[in-house]
Protein backbone atom coordinates (compact mmCIF):
# COMPACT_ATOMS: atom_id res chain seq x y z
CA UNK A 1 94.67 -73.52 104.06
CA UNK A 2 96.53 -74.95 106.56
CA UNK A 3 94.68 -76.72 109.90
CA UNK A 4 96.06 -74.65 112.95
CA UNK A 5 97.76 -77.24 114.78
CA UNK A 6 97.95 -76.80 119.02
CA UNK A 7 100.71 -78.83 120.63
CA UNK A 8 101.87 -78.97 124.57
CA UNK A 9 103.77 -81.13 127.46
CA UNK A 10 102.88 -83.13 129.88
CA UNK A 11 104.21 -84.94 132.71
CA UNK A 12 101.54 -87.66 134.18
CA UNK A 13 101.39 -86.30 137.63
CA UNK A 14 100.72 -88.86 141.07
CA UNK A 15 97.10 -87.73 140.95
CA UNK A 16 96.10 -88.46 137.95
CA UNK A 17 96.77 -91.96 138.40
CA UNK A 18 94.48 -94.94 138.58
CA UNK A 19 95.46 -98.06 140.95
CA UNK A 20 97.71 -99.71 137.96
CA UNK A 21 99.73 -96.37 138.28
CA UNK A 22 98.79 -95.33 134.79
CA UNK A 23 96.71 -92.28 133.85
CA UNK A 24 93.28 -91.95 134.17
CA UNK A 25 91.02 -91.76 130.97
CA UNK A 26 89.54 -88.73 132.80
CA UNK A 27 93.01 -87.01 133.76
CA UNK A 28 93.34 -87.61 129.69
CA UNK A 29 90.75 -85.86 128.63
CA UNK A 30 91.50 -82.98 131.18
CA UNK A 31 94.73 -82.94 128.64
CA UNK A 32 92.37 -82.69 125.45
CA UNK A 33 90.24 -79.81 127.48
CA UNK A 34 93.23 -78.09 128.12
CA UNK A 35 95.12 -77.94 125.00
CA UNK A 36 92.01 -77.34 123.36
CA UNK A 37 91.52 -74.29 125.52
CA UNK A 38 94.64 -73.10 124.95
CA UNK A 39 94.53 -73.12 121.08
CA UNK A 40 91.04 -70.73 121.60
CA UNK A 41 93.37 -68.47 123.35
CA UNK A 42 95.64 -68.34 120.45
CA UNK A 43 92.80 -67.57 118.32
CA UNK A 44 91.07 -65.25 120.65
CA UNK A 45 88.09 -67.23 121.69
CA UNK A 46 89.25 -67.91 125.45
CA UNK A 47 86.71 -68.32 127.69
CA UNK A 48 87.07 -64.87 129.22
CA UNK A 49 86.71 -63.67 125.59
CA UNK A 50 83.53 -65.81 124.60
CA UNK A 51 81.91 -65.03 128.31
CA UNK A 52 81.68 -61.22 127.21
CA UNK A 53 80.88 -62.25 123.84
CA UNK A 54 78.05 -64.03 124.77
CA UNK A 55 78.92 -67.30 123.30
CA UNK A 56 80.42 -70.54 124.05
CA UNK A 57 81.66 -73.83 121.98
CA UNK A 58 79.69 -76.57 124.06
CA UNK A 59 80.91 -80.40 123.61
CA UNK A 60 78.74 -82.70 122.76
CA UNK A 61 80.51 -85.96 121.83
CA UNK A 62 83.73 -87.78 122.60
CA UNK A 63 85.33 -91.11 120.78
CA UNK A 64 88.50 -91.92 122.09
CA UNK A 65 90.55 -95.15 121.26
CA UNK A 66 93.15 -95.93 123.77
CA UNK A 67 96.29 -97.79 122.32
CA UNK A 68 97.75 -97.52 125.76
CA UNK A 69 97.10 -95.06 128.44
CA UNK A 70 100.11 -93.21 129.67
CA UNK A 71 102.70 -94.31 133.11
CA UNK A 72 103.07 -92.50 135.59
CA UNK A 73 105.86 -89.59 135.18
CA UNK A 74 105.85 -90.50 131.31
CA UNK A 75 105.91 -87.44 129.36
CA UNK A 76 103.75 -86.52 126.90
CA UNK A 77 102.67 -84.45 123.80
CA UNK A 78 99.15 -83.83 123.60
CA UNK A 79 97.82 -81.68 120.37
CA UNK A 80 94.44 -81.05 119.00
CA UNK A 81 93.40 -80.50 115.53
CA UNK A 82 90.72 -78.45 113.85
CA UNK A 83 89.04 -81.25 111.45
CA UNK A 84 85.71 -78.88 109.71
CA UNK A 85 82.80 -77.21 110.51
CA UNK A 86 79.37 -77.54 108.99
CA UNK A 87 76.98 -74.62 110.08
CA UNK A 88 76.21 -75.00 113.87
CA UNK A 89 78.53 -78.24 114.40
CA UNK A 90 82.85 -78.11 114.44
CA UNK A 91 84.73 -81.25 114.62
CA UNK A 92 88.11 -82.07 115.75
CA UNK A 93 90.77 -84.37 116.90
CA UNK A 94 93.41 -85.00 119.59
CA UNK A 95 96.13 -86.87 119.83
CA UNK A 96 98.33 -87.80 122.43
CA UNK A 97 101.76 -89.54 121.60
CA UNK A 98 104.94 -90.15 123.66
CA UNK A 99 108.27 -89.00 123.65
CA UNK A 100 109.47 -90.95 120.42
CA UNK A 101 105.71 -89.80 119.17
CA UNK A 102 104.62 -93.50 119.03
CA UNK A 103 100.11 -92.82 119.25
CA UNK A 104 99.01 -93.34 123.13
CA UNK A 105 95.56 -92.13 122.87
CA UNK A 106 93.50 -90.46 119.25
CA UNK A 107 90.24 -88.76 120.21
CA UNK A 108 87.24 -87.40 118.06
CA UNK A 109 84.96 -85.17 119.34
CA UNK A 110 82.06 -82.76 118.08
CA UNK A 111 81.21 -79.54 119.52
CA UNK A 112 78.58 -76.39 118.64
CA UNK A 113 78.85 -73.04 118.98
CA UNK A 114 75.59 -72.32 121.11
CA UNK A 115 74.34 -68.39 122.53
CA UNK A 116 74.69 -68.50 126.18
CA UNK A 117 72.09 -66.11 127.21
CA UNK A 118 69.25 -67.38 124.24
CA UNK A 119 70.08 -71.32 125.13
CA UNK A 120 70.27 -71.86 121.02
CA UNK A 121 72.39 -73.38 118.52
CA UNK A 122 74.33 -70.10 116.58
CA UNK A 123 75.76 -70.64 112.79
CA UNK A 124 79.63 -70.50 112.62
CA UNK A 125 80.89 -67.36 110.38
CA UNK A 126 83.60 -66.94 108.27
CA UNK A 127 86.18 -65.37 111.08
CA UNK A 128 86.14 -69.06 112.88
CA UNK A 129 87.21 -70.72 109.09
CA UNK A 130 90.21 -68.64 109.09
CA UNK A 131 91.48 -68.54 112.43
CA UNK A 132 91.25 -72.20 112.38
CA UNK A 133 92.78 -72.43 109.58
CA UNK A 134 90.31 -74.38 107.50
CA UNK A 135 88.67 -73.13 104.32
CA UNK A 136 85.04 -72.74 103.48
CA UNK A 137 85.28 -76.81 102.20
CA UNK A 138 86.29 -78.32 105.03
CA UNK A 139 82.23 -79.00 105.49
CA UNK A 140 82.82 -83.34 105.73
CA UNK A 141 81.27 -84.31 109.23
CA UNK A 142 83.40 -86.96 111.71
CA UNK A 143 81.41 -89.97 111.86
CA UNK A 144 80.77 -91.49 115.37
CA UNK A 145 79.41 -94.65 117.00
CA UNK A 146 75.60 -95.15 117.86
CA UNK A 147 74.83 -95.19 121.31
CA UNK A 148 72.35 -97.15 122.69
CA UNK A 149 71.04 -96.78 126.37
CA UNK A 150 71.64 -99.56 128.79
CA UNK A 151 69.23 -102.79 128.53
CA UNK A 152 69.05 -103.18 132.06
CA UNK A 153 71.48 -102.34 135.20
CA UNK A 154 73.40 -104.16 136.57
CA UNK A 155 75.32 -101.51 138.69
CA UNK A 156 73.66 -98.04 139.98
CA UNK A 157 75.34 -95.09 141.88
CA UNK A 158 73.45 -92.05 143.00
CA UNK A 159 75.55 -88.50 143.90
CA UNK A 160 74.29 -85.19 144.04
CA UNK A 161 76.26 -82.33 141.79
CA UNK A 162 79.13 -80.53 143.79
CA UNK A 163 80.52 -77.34 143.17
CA UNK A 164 83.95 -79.08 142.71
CA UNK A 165 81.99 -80.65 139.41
CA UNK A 166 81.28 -77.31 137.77
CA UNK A 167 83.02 -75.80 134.80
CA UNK A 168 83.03 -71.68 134.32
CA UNK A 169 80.02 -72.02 132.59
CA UNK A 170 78.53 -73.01 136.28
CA UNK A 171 77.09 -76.66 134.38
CA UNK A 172 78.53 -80.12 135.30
CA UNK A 173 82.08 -80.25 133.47
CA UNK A 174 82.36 -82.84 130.76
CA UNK A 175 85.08 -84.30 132.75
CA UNK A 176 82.85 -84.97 135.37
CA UNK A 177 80.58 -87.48 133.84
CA UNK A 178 83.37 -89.56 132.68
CA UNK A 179 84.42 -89.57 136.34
CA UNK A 180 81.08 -91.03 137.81
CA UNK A 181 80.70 -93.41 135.00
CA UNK A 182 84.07 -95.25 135.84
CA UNK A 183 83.11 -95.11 139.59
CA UNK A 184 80.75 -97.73 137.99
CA UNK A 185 83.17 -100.58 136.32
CA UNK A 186 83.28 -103.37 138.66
CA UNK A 187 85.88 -104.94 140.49
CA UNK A 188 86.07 -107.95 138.04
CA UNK A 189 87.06 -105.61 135.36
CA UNK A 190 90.33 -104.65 137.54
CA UNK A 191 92.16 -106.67 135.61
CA UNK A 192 91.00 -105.60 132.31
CA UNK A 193 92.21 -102.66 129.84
CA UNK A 194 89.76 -99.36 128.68
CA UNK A 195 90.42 -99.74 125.07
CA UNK A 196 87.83 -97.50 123.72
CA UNK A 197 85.85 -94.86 125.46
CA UNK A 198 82.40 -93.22 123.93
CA UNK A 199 80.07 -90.38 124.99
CA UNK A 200 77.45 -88.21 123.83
CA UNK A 201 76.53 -85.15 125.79
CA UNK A 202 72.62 -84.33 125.60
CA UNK A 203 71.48 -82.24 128.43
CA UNK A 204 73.33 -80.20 130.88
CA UNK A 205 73.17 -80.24 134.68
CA UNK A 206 73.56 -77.72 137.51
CA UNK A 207 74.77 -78.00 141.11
CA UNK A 208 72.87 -79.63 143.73
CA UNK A 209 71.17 -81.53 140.66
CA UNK A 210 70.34 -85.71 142.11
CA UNK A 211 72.07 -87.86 139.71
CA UNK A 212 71.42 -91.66 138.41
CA UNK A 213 74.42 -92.98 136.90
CA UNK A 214 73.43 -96.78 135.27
CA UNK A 215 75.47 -99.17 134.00
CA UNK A 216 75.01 -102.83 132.32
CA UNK A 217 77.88 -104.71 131.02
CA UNK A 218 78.05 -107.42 128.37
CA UNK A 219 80.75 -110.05 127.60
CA UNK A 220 82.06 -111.22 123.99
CA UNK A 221 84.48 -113.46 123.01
CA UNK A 222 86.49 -110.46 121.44
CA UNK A 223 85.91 -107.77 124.47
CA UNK A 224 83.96 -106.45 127.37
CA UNK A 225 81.11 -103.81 126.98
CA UNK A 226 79.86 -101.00 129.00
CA UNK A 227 76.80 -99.22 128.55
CA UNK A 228 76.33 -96.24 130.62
CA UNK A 229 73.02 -93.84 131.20
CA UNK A 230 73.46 -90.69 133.37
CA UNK A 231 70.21 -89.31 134.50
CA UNK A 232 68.53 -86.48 136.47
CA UNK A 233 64.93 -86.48 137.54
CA UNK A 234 64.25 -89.17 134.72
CA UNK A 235 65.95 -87.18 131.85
CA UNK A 236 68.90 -88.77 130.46
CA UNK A 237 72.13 -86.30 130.19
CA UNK A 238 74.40 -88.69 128.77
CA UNK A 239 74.96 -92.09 127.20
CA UNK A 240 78.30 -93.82 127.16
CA UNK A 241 79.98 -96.64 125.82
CA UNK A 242 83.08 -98.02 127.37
CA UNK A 243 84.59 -100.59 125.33
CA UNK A 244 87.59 -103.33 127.28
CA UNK A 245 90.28 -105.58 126.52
């Protein structure tokens, strides 16, 4: 079978824009999101269409390696790939290349179809293999990087959940952690370039929720390290690894 393959345009819009006047890793990932969604449109698994059906693909990791992070006005085509699916778990890909398709930005990511209502992991069926366009096979898991939790902090920010941080699901959007964790990297990193950005998604949160966002960084000869812990009440939500050149 053949993977079903979910292209679109872009134009990197003021807004999206970090003080180099490139994109933001977060405005590229709200790319990934939003192809992604469109593709389970195509297949008939929008999120109107999973809300009724009780049902919902939830992310749980990112690994994104950033060759170059897009200008601002630069066009883009961003497309996502269907990769396999092994019971609970489906894995995919994104890419995001330029206008004479030279790779910007290649992400990995795992999600699992989960019940909404029951709050429990549900097996993938047969349907999902086809209109995916993968066959029964295509079982062979992505492999991602360990993260550890920070050793100690050496930067802290506090913020309580906002409305304006909810996806349709009403929990914190994905998006949203990776926007509190940058508010993190410290000024002496200014001059320094996100080369690789990891994240693994373990519990959800809800508005008005306090959150901890930690941070410790560690230099190398060969790069800069960031190791990120966002927390609620003591429980962590999500550990990150940002990774700089």
């Amino acid at each position: 079978m053949n993977q079903r393959i979910t292209e679109e345009k872009y134009r990197v819009r003021y807004y999206e824009l970090t003080r180099d006047w490139k994109a933001s890793i977060s405005s590229v990932i709200d790319y990934f999101n939003d192809v992604v969604t469109l593709q389970s449109v195509e297949v008939g698994d929008g999120v109107e269409a999973m809300r009724f059906s009780g049902f919902a693909w939830l992310l749980l990791r990112w690994e994104v390696d950033i060759y170059r992070l897009p200008d601002f006005m630069e066009n883009l085509v961003v497309r996502t790939i269907p990769y396999s699916m092994n019971k609970f778990y489906a894995y995919r890909t994104f890419e995001a290349v330029d206008e004479s398709g030279k790779l910007l930005v290649h992400a990995r990511s795992q999600w699992i179809l989960a019940d909404i209502h029951k709050r429990r992991p549900v097996r993938i069926g047969s349907r999902h293999y086809d209109v995916y366009g993968l066959s029964r096979d295509s079982n062979n898991e992505l492999s991602f990087e360990n993260l550890i939790e920070p050793e100690r902090v050496d930067i802290r920010a506090d913020l309580t959940v906002r409305r304006s941080d909810l996806d349709t699901n009403g929990h914190t959007n994905n998006v949203s952690y990776i926007r509190w964790i940058m508010q993190t990297i410290p000024n002496s990193y200014d001059e320094s370039t996100l080369a690789k950005f990891c994240i693994n998604y373990k519990h959800e949160s809800m508005e008005g929720d306090l959150i901890n966002i930690d941070s410790y960084f560690e230099s190398s000869s060969a790069s800069n390290n960031g190791y990120h812990r966002v927390s609620s009440s003591g429980k962590t939500l999500v550990i990150a690894k940002t990774t700089w050149r």
